[in-house]
N, C-alpha and C. Protein backbone atom coordinates (compact mmCIF):
# COMPACT_ATOMS: atom_id res chain seq x y z
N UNK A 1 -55.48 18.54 -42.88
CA UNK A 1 -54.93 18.64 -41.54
C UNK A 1 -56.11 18.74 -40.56
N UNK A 2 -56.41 18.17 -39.82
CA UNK A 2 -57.24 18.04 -38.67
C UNK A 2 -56.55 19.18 -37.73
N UNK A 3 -58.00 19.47 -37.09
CA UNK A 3 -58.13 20.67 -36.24
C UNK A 3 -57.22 20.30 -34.97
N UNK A 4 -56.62 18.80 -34.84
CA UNK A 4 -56.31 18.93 -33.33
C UNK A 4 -54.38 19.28 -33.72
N UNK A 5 -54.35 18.34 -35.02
CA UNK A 5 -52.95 19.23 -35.49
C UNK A 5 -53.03 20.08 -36.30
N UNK A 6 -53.60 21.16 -35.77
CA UNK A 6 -53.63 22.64 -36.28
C UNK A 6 -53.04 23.48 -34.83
N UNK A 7 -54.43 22.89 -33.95
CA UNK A 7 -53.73 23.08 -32.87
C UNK A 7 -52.26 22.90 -31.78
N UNK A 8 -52.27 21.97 -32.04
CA UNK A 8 -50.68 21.37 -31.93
C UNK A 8 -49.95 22.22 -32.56
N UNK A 9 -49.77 22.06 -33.81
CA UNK A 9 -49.16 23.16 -34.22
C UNK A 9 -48.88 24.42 -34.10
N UNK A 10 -49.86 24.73 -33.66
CA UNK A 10 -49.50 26.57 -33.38
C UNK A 10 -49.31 26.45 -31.58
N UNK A 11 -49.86 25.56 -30.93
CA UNK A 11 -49.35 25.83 -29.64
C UNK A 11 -47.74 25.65 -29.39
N UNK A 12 -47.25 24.75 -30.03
CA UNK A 12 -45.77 24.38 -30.11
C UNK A 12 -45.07 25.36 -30.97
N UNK A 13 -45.69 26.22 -31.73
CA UNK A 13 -44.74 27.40 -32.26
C UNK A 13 -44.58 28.46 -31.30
N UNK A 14 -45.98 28.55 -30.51
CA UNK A 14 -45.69 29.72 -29.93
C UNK A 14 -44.73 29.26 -28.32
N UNK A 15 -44.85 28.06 -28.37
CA UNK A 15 -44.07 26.91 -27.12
C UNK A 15 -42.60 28.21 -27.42
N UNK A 16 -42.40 27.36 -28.86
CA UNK A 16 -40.64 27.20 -28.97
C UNK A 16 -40.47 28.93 -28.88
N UNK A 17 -41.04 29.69 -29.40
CA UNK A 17 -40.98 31.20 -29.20
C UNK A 17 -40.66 31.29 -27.97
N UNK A 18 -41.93 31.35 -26.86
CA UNK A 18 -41.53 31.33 -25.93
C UNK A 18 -40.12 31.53 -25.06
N UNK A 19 -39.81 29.72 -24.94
CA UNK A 19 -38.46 29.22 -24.73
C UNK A 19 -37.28 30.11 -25.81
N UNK A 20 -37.61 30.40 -26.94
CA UNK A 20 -36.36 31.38 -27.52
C UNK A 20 -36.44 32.86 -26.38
N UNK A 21 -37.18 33.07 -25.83
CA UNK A 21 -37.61 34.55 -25.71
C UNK A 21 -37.04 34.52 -23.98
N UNK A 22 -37.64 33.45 -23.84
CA UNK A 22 -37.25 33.17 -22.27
C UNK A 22 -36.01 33.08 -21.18
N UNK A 23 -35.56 31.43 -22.13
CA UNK A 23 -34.53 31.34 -21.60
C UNK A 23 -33.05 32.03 -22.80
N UNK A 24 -33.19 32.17 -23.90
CA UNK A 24 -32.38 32.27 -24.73
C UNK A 24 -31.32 31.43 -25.04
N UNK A 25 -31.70 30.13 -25.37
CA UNK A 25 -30.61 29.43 -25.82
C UNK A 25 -29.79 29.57 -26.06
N UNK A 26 -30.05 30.07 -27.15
CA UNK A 26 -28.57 30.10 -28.96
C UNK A 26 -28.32 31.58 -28.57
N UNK A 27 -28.33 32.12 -27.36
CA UNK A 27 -27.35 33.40 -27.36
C UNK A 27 -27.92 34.31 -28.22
N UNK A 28 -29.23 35.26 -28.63
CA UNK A 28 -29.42 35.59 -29.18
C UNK A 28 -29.03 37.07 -28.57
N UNK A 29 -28.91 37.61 -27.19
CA UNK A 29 -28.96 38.45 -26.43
C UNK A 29 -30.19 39.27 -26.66
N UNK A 30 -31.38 38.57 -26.02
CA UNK A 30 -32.70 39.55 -25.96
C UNK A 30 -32.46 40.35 -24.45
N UNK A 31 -33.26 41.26 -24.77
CA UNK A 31 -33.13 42.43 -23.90
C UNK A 31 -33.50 41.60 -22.17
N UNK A 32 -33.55 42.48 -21.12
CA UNK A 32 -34.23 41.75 -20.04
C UNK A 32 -35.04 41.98 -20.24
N UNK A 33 -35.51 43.45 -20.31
CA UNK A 33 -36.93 43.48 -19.96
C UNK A 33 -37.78 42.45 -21.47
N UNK A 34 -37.72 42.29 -22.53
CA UNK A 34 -38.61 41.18 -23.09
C UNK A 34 -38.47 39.63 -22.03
N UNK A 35 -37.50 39.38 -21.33
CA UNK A 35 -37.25 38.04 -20.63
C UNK A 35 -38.44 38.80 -19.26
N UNK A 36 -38.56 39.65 -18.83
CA UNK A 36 -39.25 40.22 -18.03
C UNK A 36 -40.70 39.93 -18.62
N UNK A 37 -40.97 40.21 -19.33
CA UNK A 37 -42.40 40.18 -19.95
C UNK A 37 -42.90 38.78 -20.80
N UNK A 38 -41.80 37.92 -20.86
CA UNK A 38 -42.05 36.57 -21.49
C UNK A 38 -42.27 35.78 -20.44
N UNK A 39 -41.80 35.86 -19.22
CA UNK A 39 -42.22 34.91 -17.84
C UNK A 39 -43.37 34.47 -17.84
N UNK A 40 -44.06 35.32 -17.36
CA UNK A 40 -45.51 34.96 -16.83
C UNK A 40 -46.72 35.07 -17.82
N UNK A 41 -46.39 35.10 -19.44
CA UNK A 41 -47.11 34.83 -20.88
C UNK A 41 -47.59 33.60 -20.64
N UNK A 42 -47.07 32.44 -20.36
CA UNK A 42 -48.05 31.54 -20.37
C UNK A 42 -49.14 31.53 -19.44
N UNK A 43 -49.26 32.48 -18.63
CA UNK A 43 -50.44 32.16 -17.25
C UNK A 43 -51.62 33.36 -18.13
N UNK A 44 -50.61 34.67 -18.66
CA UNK A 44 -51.95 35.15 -19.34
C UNK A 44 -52.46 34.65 -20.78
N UNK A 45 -51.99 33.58 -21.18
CA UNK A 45 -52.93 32.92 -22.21
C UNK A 45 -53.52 32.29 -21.85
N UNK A 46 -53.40 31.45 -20.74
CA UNK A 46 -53.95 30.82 -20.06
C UNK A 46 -55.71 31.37 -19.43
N UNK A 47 -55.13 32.25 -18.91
CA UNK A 47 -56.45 33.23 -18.44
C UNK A 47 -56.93 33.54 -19.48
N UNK A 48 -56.79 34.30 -20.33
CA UNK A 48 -57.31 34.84 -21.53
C UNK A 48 -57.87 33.94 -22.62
N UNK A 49 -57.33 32.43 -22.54
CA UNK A 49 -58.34 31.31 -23.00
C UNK A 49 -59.16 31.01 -22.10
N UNK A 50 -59.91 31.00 -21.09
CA UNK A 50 -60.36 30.71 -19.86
C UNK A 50 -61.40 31.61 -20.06
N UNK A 51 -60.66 32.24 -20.16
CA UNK A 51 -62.00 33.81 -20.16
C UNK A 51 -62.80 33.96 -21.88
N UNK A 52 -62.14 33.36 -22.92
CA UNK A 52 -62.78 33.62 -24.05
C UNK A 52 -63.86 31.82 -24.19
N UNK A 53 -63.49 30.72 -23.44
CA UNK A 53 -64.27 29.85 -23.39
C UNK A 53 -65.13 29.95 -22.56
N UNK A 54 -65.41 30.55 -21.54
CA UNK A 54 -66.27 30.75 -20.65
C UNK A 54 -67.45 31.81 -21.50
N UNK A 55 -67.03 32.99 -22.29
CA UNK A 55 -67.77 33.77 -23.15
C UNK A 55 -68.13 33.23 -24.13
N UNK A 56 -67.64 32.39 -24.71
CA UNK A 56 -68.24 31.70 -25.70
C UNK A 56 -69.43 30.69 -25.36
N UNK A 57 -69.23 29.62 -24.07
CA UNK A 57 -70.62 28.86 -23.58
C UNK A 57 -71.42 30.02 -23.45
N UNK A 58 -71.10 31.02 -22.67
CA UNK A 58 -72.02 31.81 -22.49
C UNK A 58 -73.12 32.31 -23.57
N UNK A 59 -71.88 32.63 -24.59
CA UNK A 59 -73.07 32.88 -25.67
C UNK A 59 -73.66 31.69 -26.44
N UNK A 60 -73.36 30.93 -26.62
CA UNK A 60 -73.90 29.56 -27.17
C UNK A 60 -75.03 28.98 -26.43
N UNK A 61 -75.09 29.43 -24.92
CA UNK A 61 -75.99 28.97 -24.24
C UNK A 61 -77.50 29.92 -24.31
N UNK A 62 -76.75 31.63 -24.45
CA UNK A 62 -77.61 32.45 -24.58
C UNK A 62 -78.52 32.52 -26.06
N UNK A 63 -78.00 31.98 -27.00
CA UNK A 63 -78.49 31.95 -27.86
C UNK A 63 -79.16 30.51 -28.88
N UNK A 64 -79.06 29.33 -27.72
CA UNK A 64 -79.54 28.72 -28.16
C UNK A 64 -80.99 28.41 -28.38
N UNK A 65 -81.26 27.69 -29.62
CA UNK A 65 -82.50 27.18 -30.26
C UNK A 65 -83.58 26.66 -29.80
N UNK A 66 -84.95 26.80 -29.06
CA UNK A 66 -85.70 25.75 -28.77
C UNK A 66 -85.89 25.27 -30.23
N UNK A 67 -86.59 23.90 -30.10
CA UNK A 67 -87.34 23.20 -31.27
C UNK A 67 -88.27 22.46 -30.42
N UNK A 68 -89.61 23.48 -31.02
CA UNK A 68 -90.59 22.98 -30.80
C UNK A 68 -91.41 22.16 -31.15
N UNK A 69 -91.37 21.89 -32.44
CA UNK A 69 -91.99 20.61 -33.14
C UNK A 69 -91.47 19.33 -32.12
N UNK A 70 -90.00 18.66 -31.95
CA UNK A 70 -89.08 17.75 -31.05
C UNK A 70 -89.98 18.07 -30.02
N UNK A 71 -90.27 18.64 -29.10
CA UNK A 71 -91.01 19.00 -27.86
C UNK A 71 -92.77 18.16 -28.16
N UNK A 72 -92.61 18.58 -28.98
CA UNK A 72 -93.98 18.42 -29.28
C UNK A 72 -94.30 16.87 -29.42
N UNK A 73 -93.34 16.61 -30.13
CA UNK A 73 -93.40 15.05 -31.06
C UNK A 73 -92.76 14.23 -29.37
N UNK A 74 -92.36 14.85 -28.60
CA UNK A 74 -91.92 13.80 -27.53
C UNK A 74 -92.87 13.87 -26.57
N UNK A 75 -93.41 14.96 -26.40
CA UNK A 75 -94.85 14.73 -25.53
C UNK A 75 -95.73 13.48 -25.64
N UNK A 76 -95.65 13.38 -27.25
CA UNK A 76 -97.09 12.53 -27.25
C UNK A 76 -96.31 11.31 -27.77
N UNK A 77 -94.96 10.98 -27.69
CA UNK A 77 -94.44 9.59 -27.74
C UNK A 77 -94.73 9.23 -25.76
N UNK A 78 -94.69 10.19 -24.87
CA UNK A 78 -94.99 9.57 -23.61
C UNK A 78 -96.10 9.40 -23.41
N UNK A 79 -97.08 10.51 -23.62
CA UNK A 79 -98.51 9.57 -24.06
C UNK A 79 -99.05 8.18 -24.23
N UNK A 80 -98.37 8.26 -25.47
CA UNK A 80 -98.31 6.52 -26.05
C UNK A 80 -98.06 5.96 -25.44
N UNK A 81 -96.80 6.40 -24.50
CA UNK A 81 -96.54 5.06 -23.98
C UNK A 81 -96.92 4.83 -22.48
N UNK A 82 -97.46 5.57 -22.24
CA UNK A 82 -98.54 5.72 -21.10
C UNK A 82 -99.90 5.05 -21.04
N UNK A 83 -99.96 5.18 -22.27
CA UNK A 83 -101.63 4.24 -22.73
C UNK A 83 -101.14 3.17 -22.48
N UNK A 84 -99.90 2.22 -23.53
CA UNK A 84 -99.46 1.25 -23.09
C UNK A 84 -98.98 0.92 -21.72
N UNK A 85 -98.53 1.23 -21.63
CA UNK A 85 -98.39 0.93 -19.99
C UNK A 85 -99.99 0.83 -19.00
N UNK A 86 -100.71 1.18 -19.47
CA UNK A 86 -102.05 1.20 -18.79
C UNK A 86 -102.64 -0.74 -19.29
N UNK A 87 -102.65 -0.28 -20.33
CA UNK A 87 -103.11 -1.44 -20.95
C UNK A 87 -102.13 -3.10 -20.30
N UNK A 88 -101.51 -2.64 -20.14
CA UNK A 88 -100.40 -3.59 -19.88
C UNK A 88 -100.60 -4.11 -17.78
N UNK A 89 -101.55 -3.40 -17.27
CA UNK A 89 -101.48 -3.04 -16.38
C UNK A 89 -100.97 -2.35 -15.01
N UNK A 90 -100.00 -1.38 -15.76
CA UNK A 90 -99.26 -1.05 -14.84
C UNK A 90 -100.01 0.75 -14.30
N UNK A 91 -100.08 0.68 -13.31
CA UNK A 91 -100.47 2.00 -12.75
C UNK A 91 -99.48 3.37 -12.73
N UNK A 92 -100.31 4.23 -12.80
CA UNK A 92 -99.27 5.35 -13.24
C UNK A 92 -99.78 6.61 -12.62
């Protein structure tokens, strides 16, 4: 199963929950106050994914890798090609 229907999947379970919880279809007689507190659930997952992707770049950003060898090895590919370019006559 691929990650995007994994996702799918569980967003549409917690969809149809929802809508059971919400509007109550099939007559289940949920209380108000759960219809009170199921309203506005989708805006705080919403936020609360918002806020855990934003912490997550954050840390992915905070903790990312230099590689210095790559740094290194691309310096002196412009070099090179700086000589060439000389040779070639172009001013630099």
């Amino acid at each position: 199963m691929t990650k995007l229907l994994e996702w799918l999947c569980g967003v549409s379970a917690v969809l149809v929950a929802w809508v059971l919880v919400a509007f109550d279809p099939l007559d289940l007689s949920v209380p108000r106050t759960y219809r009170e507190v199921a309203w506005p659930m989708p805006l705080y997952l919403l936020v609360s994914f918002g806020c855990f992707s934003l912490a997550t770049v954050g840390y992915r950003v905070a903790t990312f890798n230099d590689c210095h060898e790559a740094a290194e090895e691309l310096q002196a590919q412009i070099k090179e090609a700086k000589k060439d370019l000389r040779k070639k006559g172009l001013k630099i």
